[in-house]
Protein backbone atom coordinates (compact mmCIF):
# COMPACT_ATOMS: atom_id res chain seq x y z
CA UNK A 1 -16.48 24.86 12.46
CA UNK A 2 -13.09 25.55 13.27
CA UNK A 3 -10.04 26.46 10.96
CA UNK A 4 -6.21 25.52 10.92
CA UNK A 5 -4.35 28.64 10.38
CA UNK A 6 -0.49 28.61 10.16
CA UNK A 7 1.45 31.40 12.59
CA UNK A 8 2.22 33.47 9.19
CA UNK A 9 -1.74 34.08 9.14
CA UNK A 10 -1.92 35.79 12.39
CA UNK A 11 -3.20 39.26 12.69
CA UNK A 12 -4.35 38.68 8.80
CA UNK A 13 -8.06 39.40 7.24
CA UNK A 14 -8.60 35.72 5.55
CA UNK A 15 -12.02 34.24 4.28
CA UNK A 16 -13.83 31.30 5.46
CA UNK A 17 -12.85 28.38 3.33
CA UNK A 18 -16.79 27.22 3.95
CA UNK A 19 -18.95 30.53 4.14
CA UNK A 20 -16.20 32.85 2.64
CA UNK A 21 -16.50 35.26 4.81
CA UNK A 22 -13.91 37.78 6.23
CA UNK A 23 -12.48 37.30 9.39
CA UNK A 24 -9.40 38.21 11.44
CA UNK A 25 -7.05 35.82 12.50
CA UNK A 26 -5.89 36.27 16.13
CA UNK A 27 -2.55 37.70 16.59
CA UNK A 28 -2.09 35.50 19.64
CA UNK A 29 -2.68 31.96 20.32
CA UNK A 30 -5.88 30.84 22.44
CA UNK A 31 -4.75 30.19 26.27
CA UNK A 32 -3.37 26.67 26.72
CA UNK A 33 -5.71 26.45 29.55
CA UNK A 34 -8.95 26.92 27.91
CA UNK A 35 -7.52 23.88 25.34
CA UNK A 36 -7.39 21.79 28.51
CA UNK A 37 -10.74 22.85 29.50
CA UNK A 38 -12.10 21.96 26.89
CA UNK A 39 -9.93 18.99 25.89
CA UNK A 40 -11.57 17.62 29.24
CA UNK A 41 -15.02 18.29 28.62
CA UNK A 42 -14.53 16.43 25.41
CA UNK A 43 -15.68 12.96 27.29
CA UNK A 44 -18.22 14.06 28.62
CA UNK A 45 -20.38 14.44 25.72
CA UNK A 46 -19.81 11.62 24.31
CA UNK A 47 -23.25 10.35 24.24
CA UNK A 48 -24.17 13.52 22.25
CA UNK A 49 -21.48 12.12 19.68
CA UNK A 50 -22.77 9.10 19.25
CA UNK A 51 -26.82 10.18 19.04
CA UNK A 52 -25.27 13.00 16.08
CA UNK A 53 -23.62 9.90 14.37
CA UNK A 54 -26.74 7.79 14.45
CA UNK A 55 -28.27 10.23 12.13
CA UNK A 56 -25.84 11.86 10.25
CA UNK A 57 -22.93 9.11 9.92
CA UNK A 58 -24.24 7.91 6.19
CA UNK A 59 -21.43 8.94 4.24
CA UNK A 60 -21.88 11.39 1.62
CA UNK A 61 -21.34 11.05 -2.98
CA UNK A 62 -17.85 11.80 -3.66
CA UNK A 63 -17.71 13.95 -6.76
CA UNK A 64 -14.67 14.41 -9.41
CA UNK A 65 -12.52 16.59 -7.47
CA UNK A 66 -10.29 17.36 -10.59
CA UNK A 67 -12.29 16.36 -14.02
CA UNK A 68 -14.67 19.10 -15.26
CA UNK A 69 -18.14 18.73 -16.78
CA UNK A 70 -17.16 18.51 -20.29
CA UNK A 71 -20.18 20.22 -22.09
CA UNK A 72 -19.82 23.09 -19.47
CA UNK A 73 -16.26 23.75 -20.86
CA UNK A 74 -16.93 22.89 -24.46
CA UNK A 75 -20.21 25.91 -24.25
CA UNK A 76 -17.60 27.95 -22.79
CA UNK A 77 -15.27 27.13 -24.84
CA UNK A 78 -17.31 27.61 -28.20
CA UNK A 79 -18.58 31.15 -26.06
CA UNK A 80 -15.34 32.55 -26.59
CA UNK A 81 -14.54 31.58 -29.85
CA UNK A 82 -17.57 33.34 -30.98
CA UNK A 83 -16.69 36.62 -29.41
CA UNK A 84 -13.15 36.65 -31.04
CA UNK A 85 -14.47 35.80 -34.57
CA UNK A 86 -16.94 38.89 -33.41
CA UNK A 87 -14.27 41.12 -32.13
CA UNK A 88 -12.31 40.55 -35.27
CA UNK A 89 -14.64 40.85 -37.59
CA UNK A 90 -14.45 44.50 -38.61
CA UNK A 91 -10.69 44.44 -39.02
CA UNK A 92 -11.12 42.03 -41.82
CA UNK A 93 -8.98 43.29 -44.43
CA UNK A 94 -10.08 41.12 -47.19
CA UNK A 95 -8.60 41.26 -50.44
CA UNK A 96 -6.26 44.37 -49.32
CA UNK A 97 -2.52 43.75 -49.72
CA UNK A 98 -0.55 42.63 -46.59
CA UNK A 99 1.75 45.57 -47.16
CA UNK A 100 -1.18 47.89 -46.01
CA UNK A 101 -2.47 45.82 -42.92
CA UNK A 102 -2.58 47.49 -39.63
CA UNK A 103 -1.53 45.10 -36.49
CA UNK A 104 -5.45 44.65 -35.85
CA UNK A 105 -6.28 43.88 -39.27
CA UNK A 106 -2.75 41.34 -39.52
CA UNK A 107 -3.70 39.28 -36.58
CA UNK A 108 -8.11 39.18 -37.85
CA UNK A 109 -6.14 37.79 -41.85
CA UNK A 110 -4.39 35.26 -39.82
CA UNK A 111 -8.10 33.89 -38.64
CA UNK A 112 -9.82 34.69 -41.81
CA UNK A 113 -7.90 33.39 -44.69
CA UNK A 114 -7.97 29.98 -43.64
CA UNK A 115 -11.33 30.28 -41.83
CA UNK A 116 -12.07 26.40 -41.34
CA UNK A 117 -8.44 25.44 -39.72
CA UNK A 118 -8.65 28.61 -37.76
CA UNK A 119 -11.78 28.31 -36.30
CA UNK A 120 -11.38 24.77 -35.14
CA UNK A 121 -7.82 25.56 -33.68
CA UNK A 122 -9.58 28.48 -31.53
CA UNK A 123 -12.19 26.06 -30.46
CA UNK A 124 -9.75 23.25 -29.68
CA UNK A 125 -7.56 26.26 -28.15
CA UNK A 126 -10.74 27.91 -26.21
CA UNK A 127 -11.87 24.45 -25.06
CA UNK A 128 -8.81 23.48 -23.23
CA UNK A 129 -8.69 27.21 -21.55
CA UNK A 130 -12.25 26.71 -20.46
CA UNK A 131 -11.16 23.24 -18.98
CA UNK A 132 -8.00 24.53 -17.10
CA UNK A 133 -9.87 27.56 -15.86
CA UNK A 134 -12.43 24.85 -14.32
CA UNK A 135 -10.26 22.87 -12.95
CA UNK A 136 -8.32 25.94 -11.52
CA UNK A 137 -11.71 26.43 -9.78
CA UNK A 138 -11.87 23.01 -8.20
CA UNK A 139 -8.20 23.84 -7.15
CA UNK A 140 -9.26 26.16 -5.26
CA UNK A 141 -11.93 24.32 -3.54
CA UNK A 142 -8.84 21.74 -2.71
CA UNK A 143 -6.83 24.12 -1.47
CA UNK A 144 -9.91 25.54 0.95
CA UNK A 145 -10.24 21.90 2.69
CA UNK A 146 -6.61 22.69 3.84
CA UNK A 147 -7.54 25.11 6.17
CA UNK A 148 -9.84 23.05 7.87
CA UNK A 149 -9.17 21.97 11.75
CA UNK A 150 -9.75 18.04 10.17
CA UNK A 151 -8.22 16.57 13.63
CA UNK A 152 -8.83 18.87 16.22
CA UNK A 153 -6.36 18.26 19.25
CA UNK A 154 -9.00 19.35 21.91
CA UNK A 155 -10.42 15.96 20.92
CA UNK A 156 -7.17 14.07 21.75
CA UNK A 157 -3.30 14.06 21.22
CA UNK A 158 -3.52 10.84 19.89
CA UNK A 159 -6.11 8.60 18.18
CA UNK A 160 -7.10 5.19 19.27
CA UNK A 161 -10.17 2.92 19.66
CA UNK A 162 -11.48 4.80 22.36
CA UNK A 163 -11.71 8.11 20.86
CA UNK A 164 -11.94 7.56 16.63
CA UNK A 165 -15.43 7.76 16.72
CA UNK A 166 -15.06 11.31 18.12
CA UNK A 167 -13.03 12.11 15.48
CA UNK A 168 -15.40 10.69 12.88
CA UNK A 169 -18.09 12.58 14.06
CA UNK A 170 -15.95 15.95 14.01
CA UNK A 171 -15.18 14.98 10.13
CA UNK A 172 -19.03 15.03 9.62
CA UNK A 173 -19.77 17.60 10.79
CA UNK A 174 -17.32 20.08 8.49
CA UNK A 175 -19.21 21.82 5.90
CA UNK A 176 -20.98 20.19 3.58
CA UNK A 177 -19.26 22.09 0.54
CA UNK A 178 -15.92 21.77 1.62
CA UNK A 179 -16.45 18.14 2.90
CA UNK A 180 -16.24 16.32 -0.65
CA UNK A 181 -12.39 17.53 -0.74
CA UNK A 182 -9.20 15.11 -1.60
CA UNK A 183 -7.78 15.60 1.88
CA UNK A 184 -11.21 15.24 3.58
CA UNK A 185 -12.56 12.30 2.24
CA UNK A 186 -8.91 10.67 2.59
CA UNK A 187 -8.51 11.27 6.12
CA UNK A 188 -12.55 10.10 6.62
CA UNK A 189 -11.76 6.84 4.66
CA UNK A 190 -8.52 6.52 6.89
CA UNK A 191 -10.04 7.17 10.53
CA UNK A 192 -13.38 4.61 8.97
CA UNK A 193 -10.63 2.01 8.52
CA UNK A 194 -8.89 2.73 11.88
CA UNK A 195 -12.43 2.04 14.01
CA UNK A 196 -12.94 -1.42 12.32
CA UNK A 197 -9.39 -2.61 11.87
CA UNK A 198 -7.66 -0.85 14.66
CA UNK A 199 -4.15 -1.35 12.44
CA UNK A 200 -1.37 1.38 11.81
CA UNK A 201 -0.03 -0.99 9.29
CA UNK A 202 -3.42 -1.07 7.07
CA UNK A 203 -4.23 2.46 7.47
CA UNK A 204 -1.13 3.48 5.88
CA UNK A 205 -1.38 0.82 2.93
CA UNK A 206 -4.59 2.48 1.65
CA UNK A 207 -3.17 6.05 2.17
CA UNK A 208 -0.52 5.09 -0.06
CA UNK A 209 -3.30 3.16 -2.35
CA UNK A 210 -5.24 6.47 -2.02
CA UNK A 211 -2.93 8.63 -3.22
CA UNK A 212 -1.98 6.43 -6.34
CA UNK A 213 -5.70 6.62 -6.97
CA UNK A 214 -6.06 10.11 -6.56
CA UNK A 215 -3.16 10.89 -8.33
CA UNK A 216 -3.81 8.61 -11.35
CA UNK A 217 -7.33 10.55 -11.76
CA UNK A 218 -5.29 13.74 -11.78
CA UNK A 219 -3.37 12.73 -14.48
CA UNK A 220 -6.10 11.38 -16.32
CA UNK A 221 -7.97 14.85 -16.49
CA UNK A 222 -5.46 15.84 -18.52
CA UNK A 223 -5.98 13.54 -21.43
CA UNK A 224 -8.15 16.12 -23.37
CA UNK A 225 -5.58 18.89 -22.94
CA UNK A 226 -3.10 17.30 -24.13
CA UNK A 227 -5.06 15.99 -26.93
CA UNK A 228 -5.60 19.59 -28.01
CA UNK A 229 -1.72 20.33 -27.20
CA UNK A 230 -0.87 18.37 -29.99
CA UNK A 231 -3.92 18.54 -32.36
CA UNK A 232 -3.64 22.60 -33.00
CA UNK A 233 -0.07 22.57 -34.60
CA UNK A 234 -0.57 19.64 -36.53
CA UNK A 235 -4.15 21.62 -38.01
CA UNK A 236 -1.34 24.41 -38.61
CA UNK A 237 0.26 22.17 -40.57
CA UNK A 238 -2.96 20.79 -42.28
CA UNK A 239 -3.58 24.40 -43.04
CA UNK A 240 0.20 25.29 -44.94
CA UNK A 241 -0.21 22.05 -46.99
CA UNK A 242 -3.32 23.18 -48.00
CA UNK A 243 -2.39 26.94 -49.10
CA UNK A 244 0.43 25.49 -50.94
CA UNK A 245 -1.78 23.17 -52.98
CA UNK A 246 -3.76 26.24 -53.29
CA UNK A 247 -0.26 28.67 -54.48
CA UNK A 248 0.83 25.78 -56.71
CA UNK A 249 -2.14 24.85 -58.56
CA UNK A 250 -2.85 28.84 -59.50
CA UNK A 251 1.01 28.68 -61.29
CA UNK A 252 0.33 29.78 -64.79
CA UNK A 253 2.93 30.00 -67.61
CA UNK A 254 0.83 29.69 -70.50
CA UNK A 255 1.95 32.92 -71.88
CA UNK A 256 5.18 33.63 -70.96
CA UNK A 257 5.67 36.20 -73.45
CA UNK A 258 3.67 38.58 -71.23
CA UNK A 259 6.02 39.66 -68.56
CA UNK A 260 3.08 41.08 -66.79
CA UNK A 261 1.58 38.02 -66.42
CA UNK A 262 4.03 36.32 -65.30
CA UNK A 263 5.04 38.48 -62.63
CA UNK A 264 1.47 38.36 -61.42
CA UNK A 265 1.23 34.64 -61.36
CA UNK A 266 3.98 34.93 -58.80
CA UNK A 267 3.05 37.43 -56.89
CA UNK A 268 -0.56 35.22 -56.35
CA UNK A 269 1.81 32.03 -55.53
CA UNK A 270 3.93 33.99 -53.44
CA UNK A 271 1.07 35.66 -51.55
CA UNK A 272 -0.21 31.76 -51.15
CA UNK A 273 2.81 30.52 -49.98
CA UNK A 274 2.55 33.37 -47.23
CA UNK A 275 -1.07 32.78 -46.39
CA UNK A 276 -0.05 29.05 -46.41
CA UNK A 277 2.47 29.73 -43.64
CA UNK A 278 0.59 31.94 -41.25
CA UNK A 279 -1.56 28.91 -40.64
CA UNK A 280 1.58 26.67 -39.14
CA UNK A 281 2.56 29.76 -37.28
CA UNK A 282 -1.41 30.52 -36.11
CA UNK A 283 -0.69 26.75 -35.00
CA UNK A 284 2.13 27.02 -32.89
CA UNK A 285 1.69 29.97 -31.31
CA UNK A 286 -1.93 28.76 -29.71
CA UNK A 287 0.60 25.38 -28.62
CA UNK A 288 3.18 27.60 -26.89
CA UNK A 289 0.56 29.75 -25.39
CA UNK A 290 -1.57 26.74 -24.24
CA UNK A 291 1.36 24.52 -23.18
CA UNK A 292 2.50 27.02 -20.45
CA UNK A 293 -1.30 27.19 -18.17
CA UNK A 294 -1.97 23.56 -18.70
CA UNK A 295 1.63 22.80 -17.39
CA UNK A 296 1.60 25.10 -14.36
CA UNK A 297 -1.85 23.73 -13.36
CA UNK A 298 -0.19 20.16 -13.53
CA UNK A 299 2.34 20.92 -11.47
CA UNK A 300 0.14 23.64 -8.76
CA UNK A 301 -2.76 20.15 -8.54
CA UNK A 302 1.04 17.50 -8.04
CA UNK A 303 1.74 20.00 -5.20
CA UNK A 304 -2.08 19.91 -3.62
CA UNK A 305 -2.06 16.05 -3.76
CA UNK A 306 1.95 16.55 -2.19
CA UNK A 307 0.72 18.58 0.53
CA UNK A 308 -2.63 16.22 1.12
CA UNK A 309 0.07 12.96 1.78
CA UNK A 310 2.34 14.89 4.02
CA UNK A 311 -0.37 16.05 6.25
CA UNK A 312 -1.66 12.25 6.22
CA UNK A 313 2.02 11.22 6.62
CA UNK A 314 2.84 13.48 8.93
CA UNK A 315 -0.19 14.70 11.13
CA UNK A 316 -2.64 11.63 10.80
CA UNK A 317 -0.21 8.46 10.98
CA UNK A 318 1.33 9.91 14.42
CA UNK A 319 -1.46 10.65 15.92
CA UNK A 320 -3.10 7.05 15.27
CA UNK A 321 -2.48 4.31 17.67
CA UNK A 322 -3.70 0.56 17.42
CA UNK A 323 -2.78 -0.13 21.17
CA UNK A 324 1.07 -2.05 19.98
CA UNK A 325 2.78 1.45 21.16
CA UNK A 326 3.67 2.01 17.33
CA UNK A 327 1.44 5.03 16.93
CA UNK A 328 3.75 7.74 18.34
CA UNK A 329 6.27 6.87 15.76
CA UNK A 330 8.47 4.73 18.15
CA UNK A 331 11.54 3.00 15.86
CA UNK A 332 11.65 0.72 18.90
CA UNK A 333 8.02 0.17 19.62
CA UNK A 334 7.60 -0.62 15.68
CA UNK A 335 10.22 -3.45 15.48
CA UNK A 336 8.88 -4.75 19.07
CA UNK A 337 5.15 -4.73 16.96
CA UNK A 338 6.82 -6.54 13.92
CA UNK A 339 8.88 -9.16 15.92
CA UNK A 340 5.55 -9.69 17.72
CA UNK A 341 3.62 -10.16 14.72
CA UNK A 342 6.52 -12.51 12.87
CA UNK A 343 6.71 -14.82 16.37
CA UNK A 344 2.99 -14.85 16.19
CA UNK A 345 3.06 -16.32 12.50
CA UNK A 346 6.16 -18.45 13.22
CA UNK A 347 3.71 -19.98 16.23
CA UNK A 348 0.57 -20.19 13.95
CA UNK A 349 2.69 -21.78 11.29
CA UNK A 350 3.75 -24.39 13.65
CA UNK A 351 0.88 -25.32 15.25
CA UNK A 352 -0.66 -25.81 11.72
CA UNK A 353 2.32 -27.76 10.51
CA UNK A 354 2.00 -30.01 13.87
CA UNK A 355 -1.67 -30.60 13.28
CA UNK A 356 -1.09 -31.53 9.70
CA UNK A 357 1.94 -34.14 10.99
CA UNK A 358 -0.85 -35.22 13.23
CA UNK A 359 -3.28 -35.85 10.51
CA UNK A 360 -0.57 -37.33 8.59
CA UNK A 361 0.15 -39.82 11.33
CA UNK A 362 -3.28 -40.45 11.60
CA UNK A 363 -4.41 -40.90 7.81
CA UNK A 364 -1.13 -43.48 7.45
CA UNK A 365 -2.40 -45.57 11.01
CA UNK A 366 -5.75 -45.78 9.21
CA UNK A 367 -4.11 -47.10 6.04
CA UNK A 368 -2.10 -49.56 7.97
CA UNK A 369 -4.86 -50.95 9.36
CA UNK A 370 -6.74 -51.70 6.09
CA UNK A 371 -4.16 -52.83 4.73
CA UNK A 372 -3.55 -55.68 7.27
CA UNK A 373 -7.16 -56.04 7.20
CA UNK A 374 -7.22 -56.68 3.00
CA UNK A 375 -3.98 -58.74 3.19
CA UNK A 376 -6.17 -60.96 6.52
CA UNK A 377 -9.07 -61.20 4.34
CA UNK A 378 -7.06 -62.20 1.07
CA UNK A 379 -4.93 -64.93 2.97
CA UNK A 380 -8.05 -66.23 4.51
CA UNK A 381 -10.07 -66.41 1.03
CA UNK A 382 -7.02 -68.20 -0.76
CA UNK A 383 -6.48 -70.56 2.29
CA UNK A 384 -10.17 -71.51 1.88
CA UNK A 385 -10.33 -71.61 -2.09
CA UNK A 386 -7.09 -74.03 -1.51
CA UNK A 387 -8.42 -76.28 1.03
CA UNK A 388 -11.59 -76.58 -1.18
CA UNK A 389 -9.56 -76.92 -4.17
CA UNK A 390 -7.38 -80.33 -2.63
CA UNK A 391 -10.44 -81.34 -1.07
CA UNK A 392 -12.46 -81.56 -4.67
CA UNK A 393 -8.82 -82.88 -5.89
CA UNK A 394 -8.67 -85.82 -3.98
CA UNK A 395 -12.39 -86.25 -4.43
CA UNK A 396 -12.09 -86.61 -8.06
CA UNK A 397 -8.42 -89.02 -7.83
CA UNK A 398 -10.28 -91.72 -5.41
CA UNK A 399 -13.36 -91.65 -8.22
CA UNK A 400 -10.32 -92.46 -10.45
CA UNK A 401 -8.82 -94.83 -8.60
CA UNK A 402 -12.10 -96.61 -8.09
CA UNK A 403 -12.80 -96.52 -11.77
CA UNK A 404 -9.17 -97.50 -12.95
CA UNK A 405 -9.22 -100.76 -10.12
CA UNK A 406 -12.54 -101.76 -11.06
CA UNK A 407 -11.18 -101.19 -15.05
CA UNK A 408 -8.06 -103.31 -14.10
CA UNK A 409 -10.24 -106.17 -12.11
CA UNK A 410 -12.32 -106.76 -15.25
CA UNK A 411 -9.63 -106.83 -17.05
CA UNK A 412 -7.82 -109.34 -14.58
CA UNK A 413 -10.96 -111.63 -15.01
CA UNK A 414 -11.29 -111.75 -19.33
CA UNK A 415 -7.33 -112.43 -18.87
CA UNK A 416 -7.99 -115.23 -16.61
CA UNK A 417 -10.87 -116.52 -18.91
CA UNK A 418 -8.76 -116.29 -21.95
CA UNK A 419 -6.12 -118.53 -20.32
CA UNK A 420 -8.10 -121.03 -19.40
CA UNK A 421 -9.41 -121.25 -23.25
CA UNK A 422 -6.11 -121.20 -23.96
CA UNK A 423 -5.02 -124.55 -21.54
CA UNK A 424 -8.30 -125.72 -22.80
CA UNK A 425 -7.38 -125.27 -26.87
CA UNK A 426 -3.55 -126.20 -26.11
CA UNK A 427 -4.78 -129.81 -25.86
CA UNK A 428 -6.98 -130.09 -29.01
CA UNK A 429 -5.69 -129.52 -32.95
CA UNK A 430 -7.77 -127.31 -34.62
CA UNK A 431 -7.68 -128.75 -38.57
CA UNK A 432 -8.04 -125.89 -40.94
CA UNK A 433 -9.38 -127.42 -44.23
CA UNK A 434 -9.33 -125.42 -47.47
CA UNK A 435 -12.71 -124.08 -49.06
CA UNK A 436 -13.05 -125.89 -52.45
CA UNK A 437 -12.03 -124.35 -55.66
CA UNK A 438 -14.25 -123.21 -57.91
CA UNK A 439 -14.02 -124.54 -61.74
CA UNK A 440 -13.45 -122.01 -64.59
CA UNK A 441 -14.41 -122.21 -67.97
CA UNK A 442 -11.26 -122.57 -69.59
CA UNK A 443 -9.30 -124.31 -66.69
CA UNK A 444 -7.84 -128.21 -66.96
CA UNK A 445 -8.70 -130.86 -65.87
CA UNK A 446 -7.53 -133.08 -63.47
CA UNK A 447 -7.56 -136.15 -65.57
């Protein structure tokens, strides 16, 4: 395993961010001739690389890297509540006046009198300690996978298709407890992406997606915190409305002709109204001392995750190269790359536009052509059903015309016949006599 150790760290006794053990860093660089040595050996066992990543190139279970177990930090939490209520104890003043408390027995009255809101503001108090003293430990564990040598140059100045597998197969073979890191698994993730998409441009889009996500789950751990932030003085406050119910309701004034008792009944409300107070300020002083560790470790994990992006932004991106000259960080290079990619759509967009004019052209030809073809085959069935249409019309006039002649013909010959009656009857007188008249009873005679 090798380390990455700044220039400030030479001559210094350091641990091992994976063993933690001691050891010296060198006050004087290695010779740049031994890099090259080995630098040029690296090729050569490159068959060794690839037999080690066709056993051990699985991948490994990424754990939370900033959420604690929560039962682990409530036990601990609930731990040290019980050894303050313990330590406390004895200096329980009880029913003594407050004018006689010591500064031991003060601060165990201000957990005792209002036992219940107490106790569940230390645990709520305890339990976010315990959490940020967890997380503090998996800071630490972050800030370990910095040191590691992640992209060793004897591999290569720069990365490309040729050599990413090399890289790969240094990544896996960092320590197994320092290899479920933020800045490990990121760069793993990244140089994975790099050997199947060979594409600065992509690589970089899920760094930046990366980070979101990791820092989103950052922020998220802190949910519970926060909760607790602003549940304890609001139990304060729970607490003083309670003593004060308590201070008001014991007001009696029933005989106020005893002086005595009078001054006693507000001695008890006043000592209420005190107790009642001590609660709020029990409250707010476990907020103020909470609100400064949980804030610090906020901004000491924002600074991790800063550092993890600008060794991906500036160690990682550089050093990768998809083969369009982009990867050294050319300005030039990277506009060449993204005129190159924009001509390549323009061309792709017109050859799809041509072949869709072409399909166009094609589709409206087709339609043409059926068209004529309907319009043929209509003109031809109406030129038919017309030709049979006159055909059965003059069919049916000539049977008319027969009819009607021979109609008109027999007519012709009953007109002829009649005439000739007629010349026969136009010689003749036809005498009409009279029928004879019948006689009535009552009617005259002739005579």
């Amino acid at each position: 395993m090798q380390l990455k150790a700044g220039p400030e760290l030479a001559g210094q006794l350091v641990h091992c961010p994976g063993c933690r053990v001691r050891m010296q860093i060198p006050r004087h660089p290695p010779n740049p001739a031994e890099g090259e040595v080995q630098a040029a050996s690296a090729p050569a066992s490159r068959g060794s690389v690839g037999a080690f990543r066709s056993v051990e190139r699985r991948g490994w279970k990424e754990t939370d890297p900033t959420n604690p177990n929560m039962f682990l930090s409530f036990g601990i939490g609930v731990g040290m509540v019980l050894v303050w209520f313990c330590l406390l104890l004895p200096f329980n003043p009880g029913a003594r006046p407050p004018e006689s408390y010591s500064a031991i027995q003060w601060l165990s009255a201000l957990f005792f009198k209002h036992f219940a809101v107490s106790a569940l503001n230390a645990t709520f108090f305890c339990w976010a300690m315990a959490i940020l003293y967890l997380k503090f430990q998996k800071l630490r564990h972050q800030k370990s996978a910095l040191l590691l040598d992640v992209l060793p140059m004897r591999l290569g100045k720069e990365i490309n298709v040729s050599n990413v597998a090399q890289f790969i197969d240094h990544v896996y073979r960092l320590p197994r407890k320092l290899r479920d890191s933020l800045m490990v698994n990121r760069i793993r993730k990244g140089l994975e992406l790099f050997e199947i998409r060979a594409n600065n441009a992509e690589v970089a889009k899920m760094m930046a997606n990366q980070s979101d996500i990791d820092s989103a789950r950052i922020g998220g751990s802190y949910t519970l915190p926060r909760a607790f932030l602003w549940a304890i003085p609001l139990l304060g406050f729970i607490g003083t409305v309670l003593g004060l119910s308590q201070a008001i309701g014991g007001m009696n004034f029933a005989n106020v002709e005893d002086v005595g008792k009078i001054v006693t009944s507000i001695n008890n409300v006043t000592s209420g109204l005190g107790t009642a107070f001590d609660a709020t300020l029990l409250g707010l002083v476990l907020a103020m001392i909470l609100n400064f560790p949980l804030n610090s470790m906020a901004k000491h994990e924002d600074d991790n995750l800063n550092q993890i992006d600008a060794f991906c932004n500036e160690v990682l991106m550089p050093r990768l190269n998809d083969g369009t000259g982009a990867g050294g960080g050319d300005t030039a290079a990277i506009a060449d790359a993204v005129v190159a990619a924009i001509t390549g759509g323009q061309e792709a967009f017109l050859r799809d536009l041509n072949e869709l004019s072409r399909r166009m052209n094609e589709y409206a030809t087709s339609l043409d052509g059926r068209m004529a073809a309907f319009q043929q085959t209509v003109t031809g069935e109406f030129v038919t059903n017309t030709t049979a249409m006159r055909e059965q019309s003059e069919a049916a006039v000539k049977d008319s015309m027969a009819q009607v002649s021979t109609y008109l013909s027999g007519l012709a010959s009953g007109i002829e016949g009649l005439n000739a009656v007629l010349r026969d009857l136009g010689a003749k007188q036809i005498v009409i006599q009279g029928l004879p008249r019948k006689r009535r009873w009552f009617s005259r005679s002739d005579g």
